[in-house]
Protein backbone atom coordinates (compact mmCIF):
# COMPACT_ATOMS: atom_id res chain seq x y z
CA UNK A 1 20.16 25.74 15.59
CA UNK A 2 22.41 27.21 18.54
CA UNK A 3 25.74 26.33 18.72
CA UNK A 4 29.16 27.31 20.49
CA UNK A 5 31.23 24.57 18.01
CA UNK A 6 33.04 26.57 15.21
CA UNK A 7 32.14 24.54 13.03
CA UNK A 8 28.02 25.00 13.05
CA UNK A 9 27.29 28.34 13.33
CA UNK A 10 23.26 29.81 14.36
CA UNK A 11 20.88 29.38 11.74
CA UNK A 12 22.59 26.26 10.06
CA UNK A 13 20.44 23.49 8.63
CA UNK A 14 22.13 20.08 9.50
CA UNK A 15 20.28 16.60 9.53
CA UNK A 16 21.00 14.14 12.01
CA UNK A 17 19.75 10.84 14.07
CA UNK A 18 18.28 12.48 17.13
CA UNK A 19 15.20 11.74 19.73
CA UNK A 20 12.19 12.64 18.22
CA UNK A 21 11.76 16.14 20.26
CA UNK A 22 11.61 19.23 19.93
CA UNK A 23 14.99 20.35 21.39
CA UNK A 24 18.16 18.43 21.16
CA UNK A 25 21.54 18.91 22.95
CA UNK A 26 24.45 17.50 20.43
CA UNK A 27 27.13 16.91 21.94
CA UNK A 28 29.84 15.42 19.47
CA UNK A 29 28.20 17.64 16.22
CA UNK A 30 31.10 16.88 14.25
CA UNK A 31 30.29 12.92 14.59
CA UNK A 32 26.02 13.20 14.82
CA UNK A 33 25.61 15.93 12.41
CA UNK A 34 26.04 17.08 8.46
CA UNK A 35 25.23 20.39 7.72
CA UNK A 36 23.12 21.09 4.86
CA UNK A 37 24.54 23.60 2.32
CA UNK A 38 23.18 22.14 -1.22
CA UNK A 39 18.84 23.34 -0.50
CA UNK A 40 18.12 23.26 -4.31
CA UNK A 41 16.05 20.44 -3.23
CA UNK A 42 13.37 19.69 -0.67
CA UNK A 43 14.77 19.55 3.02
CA UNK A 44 12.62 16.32 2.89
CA UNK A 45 15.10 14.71 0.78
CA UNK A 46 17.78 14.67 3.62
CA UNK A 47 15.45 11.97 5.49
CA UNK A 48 15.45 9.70 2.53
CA UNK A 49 17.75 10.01 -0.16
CA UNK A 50 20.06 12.66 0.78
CA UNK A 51 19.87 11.44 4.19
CA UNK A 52 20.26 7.93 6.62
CA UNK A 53 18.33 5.74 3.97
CA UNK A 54 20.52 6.99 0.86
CA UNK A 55 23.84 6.41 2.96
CA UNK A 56 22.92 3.13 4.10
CA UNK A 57 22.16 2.03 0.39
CA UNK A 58 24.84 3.41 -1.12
CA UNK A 59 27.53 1.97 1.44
CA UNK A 60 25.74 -1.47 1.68
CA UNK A 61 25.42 -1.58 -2.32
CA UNK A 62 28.49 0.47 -3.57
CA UNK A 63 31.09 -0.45 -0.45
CA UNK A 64 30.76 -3.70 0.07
CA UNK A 65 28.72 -5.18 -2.44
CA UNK A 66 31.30 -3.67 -5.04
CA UNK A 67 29.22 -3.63 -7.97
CA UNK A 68 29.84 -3.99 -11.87
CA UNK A 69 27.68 -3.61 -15.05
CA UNK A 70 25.73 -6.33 -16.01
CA UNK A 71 25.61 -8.37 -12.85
CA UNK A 72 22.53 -9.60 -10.86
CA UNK A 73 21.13 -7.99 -8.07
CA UNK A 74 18.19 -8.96 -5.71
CA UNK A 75 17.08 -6.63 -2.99
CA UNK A 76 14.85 -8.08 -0.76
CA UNK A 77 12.34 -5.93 1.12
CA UNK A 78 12.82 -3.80 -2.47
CA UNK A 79 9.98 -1.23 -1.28
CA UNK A 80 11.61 -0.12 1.76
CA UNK A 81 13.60 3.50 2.45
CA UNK A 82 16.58 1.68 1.61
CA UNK A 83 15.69 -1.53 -0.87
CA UNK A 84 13.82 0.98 -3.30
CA UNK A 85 17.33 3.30 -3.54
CA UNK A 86 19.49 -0.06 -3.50
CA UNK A 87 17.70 -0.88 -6.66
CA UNK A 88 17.81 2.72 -8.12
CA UNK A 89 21.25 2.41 -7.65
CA UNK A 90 22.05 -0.52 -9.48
CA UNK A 91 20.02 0.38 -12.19
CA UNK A 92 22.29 3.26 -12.68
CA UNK A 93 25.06 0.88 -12.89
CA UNK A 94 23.39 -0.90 -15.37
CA UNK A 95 22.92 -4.17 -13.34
CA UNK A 96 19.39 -6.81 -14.03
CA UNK A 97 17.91 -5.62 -10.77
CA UNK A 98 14.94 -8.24 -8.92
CA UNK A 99 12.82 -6.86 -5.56
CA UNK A 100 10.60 -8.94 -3.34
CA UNK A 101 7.81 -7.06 -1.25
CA UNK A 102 5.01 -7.63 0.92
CA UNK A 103 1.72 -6.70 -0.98
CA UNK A 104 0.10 -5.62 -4.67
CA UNK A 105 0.81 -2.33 -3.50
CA UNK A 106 4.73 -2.70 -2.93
CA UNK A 107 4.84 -4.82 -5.92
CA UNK A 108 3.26 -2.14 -8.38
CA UNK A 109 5.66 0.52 -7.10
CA UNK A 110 8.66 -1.82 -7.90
CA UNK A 111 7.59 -2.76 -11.13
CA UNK A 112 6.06 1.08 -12.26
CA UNK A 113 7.73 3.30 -10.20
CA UNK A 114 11.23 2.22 -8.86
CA UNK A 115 12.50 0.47 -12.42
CA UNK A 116 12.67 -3.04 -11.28
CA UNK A 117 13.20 -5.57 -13.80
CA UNK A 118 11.62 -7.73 -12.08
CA UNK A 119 9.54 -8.20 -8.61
CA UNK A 120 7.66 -10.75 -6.73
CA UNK A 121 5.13 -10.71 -3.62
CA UNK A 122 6.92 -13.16 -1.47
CA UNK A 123 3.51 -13.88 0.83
CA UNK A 124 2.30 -15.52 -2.10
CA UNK A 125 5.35 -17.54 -3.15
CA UNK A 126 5.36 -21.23 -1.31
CA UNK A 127 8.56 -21.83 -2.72
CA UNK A 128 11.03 -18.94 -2.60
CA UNK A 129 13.68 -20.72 -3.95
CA UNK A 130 11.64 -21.53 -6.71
CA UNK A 131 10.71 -17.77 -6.92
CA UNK A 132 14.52 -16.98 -7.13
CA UNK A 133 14.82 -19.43 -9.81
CA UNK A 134 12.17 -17.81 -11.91
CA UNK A 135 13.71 -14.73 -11.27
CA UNK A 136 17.30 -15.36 -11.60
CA UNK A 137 17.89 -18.23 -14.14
CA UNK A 138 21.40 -17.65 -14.01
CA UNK A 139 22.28 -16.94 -10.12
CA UNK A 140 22.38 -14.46 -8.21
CA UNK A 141 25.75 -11.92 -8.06
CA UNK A 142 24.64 -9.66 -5.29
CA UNK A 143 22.07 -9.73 -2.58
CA UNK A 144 21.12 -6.73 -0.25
CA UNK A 145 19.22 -8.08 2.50
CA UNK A 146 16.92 -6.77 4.63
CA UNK A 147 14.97 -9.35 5.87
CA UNK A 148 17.32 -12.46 7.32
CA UNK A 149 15.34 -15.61 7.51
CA UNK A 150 14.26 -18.15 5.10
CA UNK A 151 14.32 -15.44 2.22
CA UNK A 152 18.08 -15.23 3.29
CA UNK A 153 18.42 -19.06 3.19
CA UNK A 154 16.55 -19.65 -0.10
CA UNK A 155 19.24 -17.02 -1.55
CA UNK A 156 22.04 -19.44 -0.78
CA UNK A 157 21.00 -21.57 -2.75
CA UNK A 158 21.15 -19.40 -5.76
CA UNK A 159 24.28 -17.49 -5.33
CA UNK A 160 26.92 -17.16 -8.34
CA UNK A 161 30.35 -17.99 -7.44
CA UNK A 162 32.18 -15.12 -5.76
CA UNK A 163 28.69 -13.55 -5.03
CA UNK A 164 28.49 -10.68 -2.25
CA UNK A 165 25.66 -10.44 0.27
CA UNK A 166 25.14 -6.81 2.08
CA UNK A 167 23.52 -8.07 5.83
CA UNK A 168 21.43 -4.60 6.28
CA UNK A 169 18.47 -5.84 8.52
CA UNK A 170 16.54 -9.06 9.50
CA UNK A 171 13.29 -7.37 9.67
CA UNK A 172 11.58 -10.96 9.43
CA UNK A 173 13.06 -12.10 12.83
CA UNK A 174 12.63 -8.92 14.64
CA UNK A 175 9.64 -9.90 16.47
CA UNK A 176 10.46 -13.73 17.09
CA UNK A 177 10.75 -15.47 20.16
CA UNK A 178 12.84 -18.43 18.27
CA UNK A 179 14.53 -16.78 15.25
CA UNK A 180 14.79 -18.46 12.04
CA UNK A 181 18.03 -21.04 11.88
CA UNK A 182 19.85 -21.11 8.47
CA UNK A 183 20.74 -23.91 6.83
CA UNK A 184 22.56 -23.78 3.70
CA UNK A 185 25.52 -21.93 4.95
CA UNK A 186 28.02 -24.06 3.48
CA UNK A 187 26.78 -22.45 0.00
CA UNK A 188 29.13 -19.79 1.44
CA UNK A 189 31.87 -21.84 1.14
CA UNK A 190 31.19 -24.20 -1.96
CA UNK A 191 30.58 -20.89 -3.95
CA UNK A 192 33.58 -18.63 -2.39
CA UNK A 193 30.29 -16.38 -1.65
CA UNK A 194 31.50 -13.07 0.58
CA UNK A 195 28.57 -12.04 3.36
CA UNK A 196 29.61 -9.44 5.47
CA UNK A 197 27.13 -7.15 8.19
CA UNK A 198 27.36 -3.19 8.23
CA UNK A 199 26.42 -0.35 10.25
CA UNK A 200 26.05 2.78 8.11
CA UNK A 201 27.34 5.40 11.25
CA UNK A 202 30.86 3.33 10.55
CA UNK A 203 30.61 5.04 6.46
CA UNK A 204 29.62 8.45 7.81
CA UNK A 205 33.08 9.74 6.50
CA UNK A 206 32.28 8.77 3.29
CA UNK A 207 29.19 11.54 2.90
CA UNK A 208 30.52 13.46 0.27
CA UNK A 209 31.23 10.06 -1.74
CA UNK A 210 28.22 9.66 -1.45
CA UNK A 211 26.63 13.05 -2.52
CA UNK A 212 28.64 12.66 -5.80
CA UNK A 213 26.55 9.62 -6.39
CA UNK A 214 23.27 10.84 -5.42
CA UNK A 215 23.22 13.95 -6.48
CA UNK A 216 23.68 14.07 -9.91
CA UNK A 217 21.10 11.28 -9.98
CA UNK A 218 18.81 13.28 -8.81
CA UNK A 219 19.08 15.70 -11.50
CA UNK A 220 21.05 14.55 -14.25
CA UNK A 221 20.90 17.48 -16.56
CA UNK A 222 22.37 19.27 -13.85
CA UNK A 223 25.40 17.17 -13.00
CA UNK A 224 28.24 19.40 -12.87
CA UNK A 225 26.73 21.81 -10.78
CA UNK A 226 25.19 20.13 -8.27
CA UNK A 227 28.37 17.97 -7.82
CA UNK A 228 30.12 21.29 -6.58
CA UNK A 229 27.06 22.19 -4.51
CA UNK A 230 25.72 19.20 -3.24
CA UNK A 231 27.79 18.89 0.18
């Protein structure tokens, strides 16, 4: 990079949400930008895990969702940038972790890959709340969604009291002319059930919060170092 701030000097590696181009003019660095000093690991990782998808997981999951051992979490689009860390996450926190996906594909990753205790294919579910029941005999404590919709509304229905729901994305509605209504809001109130909509630029000051998270997970044998380093 070039830069006149005195805070990013030439030659710095910083990740960012820019245009996709091959110059960019930044100007408010200090608000768009996060250097990279920790490059033990692939520069990749700062457009996944290190980067926009790992923030928005960890402050949707750890923030608001406000997580503790032992409770249940479904993650809906699970095989996603995000869902897939959401449920990494709470697997670290020792949480019964369920992901719904789109295909065999997704659904092998979940199950083989990402640690999920349990998944489902939702396009062959008829009855999603059915699929939640199966899934989550007990209720659900904490749902990250991703998808809006009639997943979202089947989840009301199987909500623990004092539940959270993270409101990420509504990638199902996206493309609709006439959205999806829901209908069982009043689950909301019958089960004191917290739902709350976030925007991850709004945790951007909480990076390094989140680096002490991440980054030891990434390698756990080398915790203490890489939680000085990893910035």
């Amino acid at each position: 990079m070039e830069s006149g701030h005195p805070n990013f000097k030439k030659g710095n590696l910083v990740w960012g949400i820019t245009g996709w181009e091959e110059y960019s003019l930044i100007t408010t660095p200090e608000e768009d930008l996060f250097k990279i000093d920790h490059t033990d690991v692939p520069l990749s990782y700062y457009t996944g895990i290190l980067g926009m998808p790992g923030m928005t997981a960890h402050a949707g999951f750890y923030e608001i969702c406000a997580p503790k051992k032992g409770e249940y979490v479904f993650v809906s689009a699970a095989a996603g940038a995000v869902g897939q860390l959401v449920g990494q996450f709470a697997k670290l926190m020792g949480c019964y972790v369920v992901g719904s996906a789109g295909s065999q594909e997704k659904f092998d990753l979940l199950k083989n890959k990402f640690g999920f205790d349990v998944a489902f294919n939702y396009k062959e579910e008829h009855d999603l709340d059915a699929a939640l029941k199966r899934g989550f005999p007990e209720g659900i404590d904490i749902y990250f969604d991703n998808v809006g919709g009639k997943m979202l509304d089947a989840v009301l229905l199987n909500m623990r009291n004092h539940g959270r729901i993270a409101l990420c994305g509504m990638v199902s509605q996206y493309n609709l002319e006439q959205p999806d209504g829901v209908n069982n809001l009043m689950n909301l109130v019958y089960k004191r059930v917290r739902m709350e909509g976030f925007v991850v630029f709004d945790y951007n000051p909480f990076y390094s919060k989140f680096l002490e998270t991440a980054c030891p997970a990434l390698y756990p044998r080398r915790k203490n170092s890489l939680r000085g380093r990893c910035r």
